[in-house]
N, C-alpha and C. Protein backbone atom coordinates (compact mmCIF):
# COMPACT_ATOMS: atom_id res chain seq x y z
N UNK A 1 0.85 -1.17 0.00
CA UNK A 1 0.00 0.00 0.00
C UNK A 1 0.89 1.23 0.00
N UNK A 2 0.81 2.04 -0.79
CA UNK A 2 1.33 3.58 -0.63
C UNK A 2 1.29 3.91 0.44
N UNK A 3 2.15 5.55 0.87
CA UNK A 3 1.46 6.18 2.20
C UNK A 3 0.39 6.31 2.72
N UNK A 4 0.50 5.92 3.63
CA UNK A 4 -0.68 5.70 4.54
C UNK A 4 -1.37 6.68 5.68
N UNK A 5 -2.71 7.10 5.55
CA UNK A 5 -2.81 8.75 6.32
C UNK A 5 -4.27 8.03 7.31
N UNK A 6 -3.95 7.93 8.52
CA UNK A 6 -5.20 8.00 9.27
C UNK A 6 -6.42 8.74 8.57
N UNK A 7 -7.60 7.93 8.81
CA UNK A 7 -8.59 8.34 8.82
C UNK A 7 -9.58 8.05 9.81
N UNK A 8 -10.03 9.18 9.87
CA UNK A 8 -11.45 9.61 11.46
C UNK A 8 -12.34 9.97 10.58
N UNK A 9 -13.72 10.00 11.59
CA UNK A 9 -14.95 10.07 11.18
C UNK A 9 -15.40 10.35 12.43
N UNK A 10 -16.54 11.32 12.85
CA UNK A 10 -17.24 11.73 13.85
C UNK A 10 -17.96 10.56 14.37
N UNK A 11 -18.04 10.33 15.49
CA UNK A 11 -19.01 9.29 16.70
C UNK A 11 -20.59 9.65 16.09
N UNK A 12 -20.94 10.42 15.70
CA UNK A 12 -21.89 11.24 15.95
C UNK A 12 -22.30 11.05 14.06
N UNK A 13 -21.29 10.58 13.35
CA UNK A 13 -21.88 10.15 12.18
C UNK A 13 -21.81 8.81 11.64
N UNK A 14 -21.04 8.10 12.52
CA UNK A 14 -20.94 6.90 12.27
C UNK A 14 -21.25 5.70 12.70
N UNK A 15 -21.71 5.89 14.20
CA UNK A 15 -23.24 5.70 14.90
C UNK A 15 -24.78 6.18 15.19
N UNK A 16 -25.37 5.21 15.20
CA UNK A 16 -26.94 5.49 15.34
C UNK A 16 -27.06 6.86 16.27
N UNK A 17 -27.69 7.77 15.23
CA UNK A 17 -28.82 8.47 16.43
C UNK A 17 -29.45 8.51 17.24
N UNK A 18 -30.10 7.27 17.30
CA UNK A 18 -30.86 7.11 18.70
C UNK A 18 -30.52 7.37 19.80
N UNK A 19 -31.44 7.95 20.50
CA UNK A 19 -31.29 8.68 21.60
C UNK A 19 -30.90 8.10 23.03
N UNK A 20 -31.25 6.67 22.91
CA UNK A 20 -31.40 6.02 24.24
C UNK A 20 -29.92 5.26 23.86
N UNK A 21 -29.70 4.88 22.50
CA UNK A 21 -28.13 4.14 22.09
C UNK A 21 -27.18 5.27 22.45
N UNK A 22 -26.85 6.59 21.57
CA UNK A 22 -25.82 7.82 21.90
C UNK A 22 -26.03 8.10 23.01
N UNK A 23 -26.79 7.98 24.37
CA UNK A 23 -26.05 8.01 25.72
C UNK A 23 -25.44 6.80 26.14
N UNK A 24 -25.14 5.48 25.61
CA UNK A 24 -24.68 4.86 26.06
C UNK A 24 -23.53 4.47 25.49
N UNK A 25 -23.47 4.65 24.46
CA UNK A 25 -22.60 4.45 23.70
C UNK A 25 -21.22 6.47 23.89
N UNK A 26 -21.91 7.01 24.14
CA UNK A 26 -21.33 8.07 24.62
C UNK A 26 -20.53 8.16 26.15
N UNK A 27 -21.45 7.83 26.91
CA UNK A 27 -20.78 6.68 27.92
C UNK A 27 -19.49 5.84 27.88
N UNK A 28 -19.44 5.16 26.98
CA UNK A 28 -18.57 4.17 26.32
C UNK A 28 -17.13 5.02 26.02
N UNK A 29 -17.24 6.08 25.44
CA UNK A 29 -16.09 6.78 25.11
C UNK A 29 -15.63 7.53 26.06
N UNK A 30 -16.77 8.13 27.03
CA UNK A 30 -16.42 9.69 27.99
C UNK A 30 -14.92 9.30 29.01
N UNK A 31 -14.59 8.18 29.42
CA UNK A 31 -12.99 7.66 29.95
C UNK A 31 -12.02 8.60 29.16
N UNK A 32 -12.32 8.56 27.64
CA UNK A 32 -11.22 8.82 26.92
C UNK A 32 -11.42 10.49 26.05
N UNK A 33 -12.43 10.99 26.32
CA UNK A 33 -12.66 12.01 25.92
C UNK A 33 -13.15 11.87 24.43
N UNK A 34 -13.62 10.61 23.56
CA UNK A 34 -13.38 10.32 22.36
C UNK A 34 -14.75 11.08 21.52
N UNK A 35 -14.04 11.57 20.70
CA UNK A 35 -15.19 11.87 19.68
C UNK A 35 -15.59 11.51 18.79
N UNK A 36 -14.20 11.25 17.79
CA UNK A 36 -13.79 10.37 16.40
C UNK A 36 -13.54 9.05 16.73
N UNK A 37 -14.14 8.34 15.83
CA UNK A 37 -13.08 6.89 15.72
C UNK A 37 -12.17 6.99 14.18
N UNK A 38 -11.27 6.70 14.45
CA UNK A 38 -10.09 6.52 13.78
C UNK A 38 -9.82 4.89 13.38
N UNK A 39 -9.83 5.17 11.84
CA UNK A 39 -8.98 4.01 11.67
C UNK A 39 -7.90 4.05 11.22
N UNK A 40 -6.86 3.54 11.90
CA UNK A 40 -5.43 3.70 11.61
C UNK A 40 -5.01 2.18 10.84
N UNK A 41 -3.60 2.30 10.57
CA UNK A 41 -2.94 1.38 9.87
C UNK A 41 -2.60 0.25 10.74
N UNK A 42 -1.99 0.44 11.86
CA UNK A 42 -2.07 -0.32 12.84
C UNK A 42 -1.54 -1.45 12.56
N UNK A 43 -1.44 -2.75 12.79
CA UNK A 43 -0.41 -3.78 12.75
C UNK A 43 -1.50 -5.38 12.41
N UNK A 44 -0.64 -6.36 12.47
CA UNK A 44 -1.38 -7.49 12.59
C UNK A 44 -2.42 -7.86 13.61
N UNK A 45 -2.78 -7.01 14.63
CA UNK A 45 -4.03 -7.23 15.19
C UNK A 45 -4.88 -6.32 15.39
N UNK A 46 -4.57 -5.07 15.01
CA UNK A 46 -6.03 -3.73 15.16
C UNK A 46 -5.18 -3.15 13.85
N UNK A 47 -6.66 -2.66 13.44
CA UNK A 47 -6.31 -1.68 12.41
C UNK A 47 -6.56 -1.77 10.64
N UNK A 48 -6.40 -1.37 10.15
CA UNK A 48 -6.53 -1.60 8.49
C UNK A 48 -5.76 -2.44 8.08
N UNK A 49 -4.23 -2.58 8.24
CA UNK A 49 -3.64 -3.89 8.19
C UNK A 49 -4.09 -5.27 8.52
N UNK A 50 -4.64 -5.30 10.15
CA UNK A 50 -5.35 -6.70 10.53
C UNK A 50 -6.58 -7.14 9.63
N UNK A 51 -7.02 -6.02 9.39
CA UNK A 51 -8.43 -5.98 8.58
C UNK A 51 -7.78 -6.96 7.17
N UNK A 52 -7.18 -6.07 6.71
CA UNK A 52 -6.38 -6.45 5.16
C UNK A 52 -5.79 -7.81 5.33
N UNK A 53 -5.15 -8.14 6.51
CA UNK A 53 -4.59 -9.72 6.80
C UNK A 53 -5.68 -10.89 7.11
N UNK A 54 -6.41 -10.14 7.46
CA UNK A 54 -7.42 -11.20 7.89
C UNK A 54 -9.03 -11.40 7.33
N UNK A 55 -9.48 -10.45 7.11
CA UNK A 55 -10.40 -10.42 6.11
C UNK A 55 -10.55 -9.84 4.74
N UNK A 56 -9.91 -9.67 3.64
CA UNK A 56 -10.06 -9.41 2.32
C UNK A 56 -10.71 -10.82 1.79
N UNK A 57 -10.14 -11.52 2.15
CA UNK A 57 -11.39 -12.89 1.27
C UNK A 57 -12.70 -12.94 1.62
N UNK A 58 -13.18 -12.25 2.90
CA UNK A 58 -14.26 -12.28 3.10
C UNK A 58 -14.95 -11.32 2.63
N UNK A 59 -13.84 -10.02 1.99
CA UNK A 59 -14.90 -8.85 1.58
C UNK A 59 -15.38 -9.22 0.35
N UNK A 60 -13.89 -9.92 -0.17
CA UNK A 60 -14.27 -9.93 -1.69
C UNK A 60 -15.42 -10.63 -2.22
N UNK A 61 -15.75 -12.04 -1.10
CA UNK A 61 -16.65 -12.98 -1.50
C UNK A 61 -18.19 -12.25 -0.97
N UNK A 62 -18.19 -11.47 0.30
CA UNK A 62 -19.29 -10.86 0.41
C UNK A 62 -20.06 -9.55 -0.05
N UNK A 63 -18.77 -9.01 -0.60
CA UNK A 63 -19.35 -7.87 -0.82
C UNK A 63 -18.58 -7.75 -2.55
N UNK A 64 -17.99 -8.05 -3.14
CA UNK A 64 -17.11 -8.09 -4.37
C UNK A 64 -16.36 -7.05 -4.16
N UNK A 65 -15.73 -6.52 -2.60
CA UNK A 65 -14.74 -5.53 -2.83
C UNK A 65 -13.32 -6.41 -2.70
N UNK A 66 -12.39 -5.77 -3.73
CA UNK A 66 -10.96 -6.63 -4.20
C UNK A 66 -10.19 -5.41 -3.96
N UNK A 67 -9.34 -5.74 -3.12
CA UNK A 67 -7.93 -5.24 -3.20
C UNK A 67 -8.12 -3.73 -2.22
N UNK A 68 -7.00 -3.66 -1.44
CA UNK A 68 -6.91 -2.94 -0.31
C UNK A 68 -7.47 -1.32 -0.82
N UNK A 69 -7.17 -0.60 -1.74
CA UNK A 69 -8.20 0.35 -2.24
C UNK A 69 -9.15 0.42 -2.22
N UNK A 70 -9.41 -0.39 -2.05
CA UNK A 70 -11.35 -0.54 -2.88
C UNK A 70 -12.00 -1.03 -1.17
N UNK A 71 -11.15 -1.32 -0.42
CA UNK A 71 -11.81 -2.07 1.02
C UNK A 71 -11.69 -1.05 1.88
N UNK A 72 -10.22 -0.11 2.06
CA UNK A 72 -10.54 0.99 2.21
C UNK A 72 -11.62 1.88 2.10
N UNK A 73 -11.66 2.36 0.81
CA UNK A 73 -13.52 3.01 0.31
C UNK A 73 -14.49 2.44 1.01
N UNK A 74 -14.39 1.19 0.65
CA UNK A 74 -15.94 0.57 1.45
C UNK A 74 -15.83 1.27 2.51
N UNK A 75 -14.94 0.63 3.58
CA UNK A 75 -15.13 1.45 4.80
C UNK A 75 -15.34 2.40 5.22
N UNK A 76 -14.67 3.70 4.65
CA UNK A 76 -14.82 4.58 4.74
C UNK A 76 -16.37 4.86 4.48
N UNK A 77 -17.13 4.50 2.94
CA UNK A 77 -18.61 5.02 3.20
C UNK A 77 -19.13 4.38 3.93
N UNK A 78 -18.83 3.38 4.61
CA UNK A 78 -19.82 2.82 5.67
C UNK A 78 -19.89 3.18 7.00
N UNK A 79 -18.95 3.72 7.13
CA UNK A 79 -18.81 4.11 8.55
C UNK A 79 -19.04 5.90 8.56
N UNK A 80 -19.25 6.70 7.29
CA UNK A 80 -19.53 7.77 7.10
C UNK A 80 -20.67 8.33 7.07
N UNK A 81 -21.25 7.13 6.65
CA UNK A 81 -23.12 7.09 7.01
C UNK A 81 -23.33 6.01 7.61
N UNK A 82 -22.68 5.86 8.77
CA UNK A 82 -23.18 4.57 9.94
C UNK A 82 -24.15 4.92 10.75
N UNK A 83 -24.38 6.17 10.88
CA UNK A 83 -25.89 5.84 11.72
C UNK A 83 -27.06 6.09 10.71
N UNK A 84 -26.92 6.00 9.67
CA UNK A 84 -28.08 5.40 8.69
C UNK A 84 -27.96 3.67 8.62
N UNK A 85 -26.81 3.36 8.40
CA UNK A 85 -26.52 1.62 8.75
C UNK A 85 -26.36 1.08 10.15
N UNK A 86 -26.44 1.34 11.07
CA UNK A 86 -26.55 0.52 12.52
C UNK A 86 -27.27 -0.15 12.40
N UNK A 87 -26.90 -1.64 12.42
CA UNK A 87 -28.25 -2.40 12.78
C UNK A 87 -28.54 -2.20 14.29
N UNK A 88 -26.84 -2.45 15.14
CA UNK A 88 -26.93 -2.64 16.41
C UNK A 88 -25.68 -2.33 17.36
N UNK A 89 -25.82 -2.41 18.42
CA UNK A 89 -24.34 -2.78 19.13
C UNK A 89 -24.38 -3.49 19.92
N UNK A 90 -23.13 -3.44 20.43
CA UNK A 90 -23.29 -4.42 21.70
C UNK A 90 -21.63 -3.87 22.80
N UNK A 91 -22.01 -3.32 23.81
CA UNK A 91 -20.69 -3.35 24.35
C UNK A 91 -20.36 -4.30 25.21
N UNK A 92 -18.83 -5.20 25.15
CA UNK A 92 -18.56 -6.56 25.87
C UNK A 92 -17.25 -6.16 26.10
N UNK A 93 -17.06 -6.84 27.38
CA UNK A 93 -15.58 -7.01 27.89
C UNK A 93 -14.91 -8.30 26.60
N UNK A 94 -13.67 -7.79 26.50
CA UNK A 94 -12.73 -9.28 25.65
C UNK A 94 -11.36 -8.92 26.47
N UNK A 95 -11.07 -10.15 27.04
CA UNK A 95 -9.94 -10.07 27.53
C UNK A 95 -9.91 -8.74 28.45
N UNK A 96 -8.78 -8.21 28.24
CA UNK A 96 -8.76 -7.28 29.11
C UNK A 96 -8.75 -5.99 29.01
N UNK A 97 -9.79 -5.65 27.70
CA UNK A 97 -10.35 -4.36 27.67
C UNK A 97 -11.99 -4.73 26.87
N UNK A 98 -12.54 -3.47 27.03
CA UNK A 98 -13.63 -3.01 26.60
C UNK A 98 -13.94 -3.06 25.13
N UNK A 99 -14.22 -3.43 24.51
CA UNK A 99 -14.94 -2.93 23.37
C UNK A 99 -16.61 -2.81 23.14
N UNK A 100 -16.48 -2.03 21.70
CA UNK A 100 -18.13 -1.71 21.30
C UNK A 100 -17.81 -2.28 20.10
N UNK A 101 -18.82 -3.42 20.05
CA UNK A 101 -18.82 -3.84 18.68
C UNK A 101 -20.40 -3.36 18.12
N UNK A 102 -19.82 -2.70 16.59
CA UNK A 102 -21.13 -1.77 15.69
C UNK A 102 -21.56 -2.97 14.85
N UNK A 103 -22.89 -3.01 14.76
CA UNK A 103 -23.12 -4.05 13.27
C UNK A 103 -23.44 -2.99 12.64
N UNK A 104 -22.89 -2.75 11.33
CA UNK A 104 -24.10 -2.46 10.18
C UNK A 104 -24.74 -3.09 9.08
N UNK A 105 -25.61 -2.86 9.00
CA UNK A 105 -26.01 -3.42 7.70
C UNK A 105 -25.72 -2.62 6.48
N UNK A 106 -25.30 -3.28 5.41
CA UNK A 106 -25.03 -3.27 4.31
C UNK A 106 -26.21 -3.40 3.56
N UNK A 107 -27.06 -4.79 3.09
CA UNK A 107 -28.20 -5.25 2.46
C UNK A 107 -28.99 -6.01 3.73
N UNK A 108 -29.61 -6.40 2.84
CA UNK A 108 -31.24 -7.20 4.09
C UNK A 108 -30.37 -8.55 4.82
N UNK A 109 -29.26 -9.40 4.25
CA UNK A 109 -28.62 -10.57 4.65
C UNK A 109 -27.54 -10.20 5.28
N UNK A 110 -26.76 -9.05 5.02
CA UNK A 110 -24.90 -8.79 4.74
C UNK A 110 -24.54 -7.54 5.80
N UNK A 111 -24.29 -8.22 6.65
CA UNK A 111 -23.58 -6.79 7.79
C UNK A 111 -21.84 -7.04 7.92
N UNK A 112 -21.52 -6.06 8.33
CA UNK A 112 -20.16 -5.66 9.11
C UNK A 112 -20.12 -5.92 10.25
N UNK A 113 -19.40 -5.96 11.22
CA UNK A 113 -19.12 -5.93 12.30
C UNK A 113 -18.00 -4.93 12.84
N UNK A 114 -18.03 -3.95 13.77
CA UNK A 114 -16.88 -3.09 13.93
C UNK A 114 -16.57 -3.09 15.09
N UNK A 115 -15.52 -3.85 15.69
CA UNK A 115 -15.87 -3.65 17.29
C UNK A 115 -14.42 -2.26 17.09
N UNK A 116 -14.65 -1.57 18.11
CA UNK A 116 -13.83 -0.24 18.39
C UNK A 116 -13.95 0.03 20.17
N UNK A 117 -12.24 -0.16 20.06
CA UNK A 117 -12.04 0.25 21.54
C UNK A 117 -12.51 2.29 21.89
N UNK A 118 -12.35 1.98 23.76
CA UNK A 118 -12.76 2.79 23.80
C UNK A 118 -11.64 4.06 23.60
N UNK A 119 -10.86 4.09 22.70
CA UNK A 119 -9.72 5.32 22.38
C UNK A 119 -10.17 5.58 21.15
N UNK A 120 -11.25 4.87 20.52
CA UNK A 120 -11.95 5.28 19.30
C UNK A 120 -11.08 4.71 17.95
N UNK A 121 -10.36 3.89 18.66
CA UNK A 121 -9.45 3.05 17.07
C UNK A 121 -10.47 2.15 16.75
N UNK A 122 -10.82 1.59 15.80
CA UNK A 122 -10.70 0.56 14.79
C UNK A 122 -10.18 -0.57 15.12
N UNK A 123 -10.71 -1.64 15.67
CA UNK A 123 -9.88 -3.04 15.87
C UNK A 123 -9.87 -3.90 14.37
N UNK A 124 -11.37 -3.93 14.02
CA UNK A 124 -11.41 -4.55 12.55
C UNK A 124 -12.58 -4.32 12.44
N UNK A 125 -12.92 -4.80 11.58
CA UNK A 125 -14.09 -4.82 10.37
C UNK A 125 -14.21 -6.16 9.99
N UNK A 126 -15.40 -6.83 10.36
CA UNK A 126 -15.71 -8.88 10.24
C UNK A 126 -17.25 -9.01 9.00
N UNK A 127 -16.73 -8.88 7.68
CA UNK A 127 -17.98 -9.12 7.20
C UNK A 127 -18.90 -10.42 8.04
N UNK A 128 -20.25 -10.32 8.05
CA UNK A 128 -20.93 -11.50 8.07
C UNK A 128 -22.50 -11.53 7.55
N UNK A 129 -22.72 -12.84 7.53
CA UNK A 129 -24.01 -12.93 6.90
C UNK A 129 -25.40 -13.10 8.06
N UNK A 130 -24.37 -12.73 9.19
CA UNK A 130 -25.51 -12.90 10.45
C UNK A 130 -24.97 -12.25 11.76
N UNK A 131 -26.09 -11.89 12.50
CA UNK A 131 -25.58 -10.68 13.68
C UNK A 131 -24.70 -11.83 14.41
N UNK A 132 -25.67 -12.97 15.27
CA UNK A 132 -24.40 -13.34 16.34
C UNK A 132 -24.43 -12.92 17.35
N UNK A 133 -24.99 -11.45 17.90
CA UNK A 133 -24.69 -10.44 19.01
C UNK A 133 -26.02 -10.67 19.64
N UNK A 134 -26.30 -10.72 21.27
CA UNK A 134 -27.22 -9.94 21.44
C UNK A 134 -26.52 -8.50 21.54
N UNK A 135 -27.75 -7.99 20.98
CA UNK A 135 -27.71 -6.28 20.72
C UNK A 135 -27.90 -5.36 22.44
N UNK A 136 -27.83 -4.78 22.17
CA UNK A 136 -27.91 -4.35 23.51
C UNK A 136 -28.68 -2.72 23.16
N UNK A 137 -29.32 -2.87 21.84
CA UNK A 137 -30.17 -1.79 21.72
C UNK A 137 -30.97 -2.71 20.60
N UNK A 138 -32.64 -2.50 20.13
CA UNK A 138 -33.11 -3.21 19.65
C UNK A 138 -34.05 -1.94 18.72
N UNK A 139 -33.97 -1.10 17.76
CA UNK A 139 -34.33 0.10 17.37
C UNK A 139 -34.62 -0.03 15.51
């Protein structure tokens, strides 16, 4: 991949509106002061790299996006109008931190998964063809 430039996106556009979800999910960040989530480049386990190491076969087969450009983009519009796509969240302890994992939906079958710590990084992005989660908002 060429140079590589962080990219953020507002809390506030890339999660649901809902009123009773953005206090809790606002909640979720206020430790860290977070506003943006950021996805950075990050390494073999958070980040656009882990993403790129670990799921590109799944984008390509679920969604026909090929090649780290083009998975990039996706992300980026999906998470740019994510609170038009929230299906749901769910916040869970893993190991020994916090995360919020976002579903969105994509089509009526085909969501994302985004879990994001609470410093507002990007851990990954998990296409799937099914939530999996209980939600912890139902909207």
């Amino acid at each position: 991949m060429q140079q590589w430039m962080d990219w953020t996106v507002k809390i506030s556009d890339a999660i649901t509106d809902d009123v009773q979800a953005k206090n809790e999910i606002n909640q979720y960040f206020a430790p860290n002061n977070t506003e943006e989530i950021l996805l950075t480049y990050g390494d073999a386990n958070f980040g656009f790299l882990h993403i790129s190491l670990r799921h590109t076969e799944d984008f390509a087969r679920m969604f026909g996006v090929h090649g780290n450009a083009n998975l990039l983009r996706f992300l980026q519009d999906l998470l740019k109008d994510g609170k038009y796509k929230t299906y749901g969240y769910n916040i869970r302890q893993q190991e020994s931190r916090r995360e919020l994992v976002v579903i969105y939906q994509v089509d009526a079958t085909k969501f994302v998964k985004v879990p994001i710590g609470q410093n507002g990084m990007i851990i990954s992005a998990i296409p799937s063809d099914n939530t999996n989660y209980v939600l912890s908002s139902d909207y």
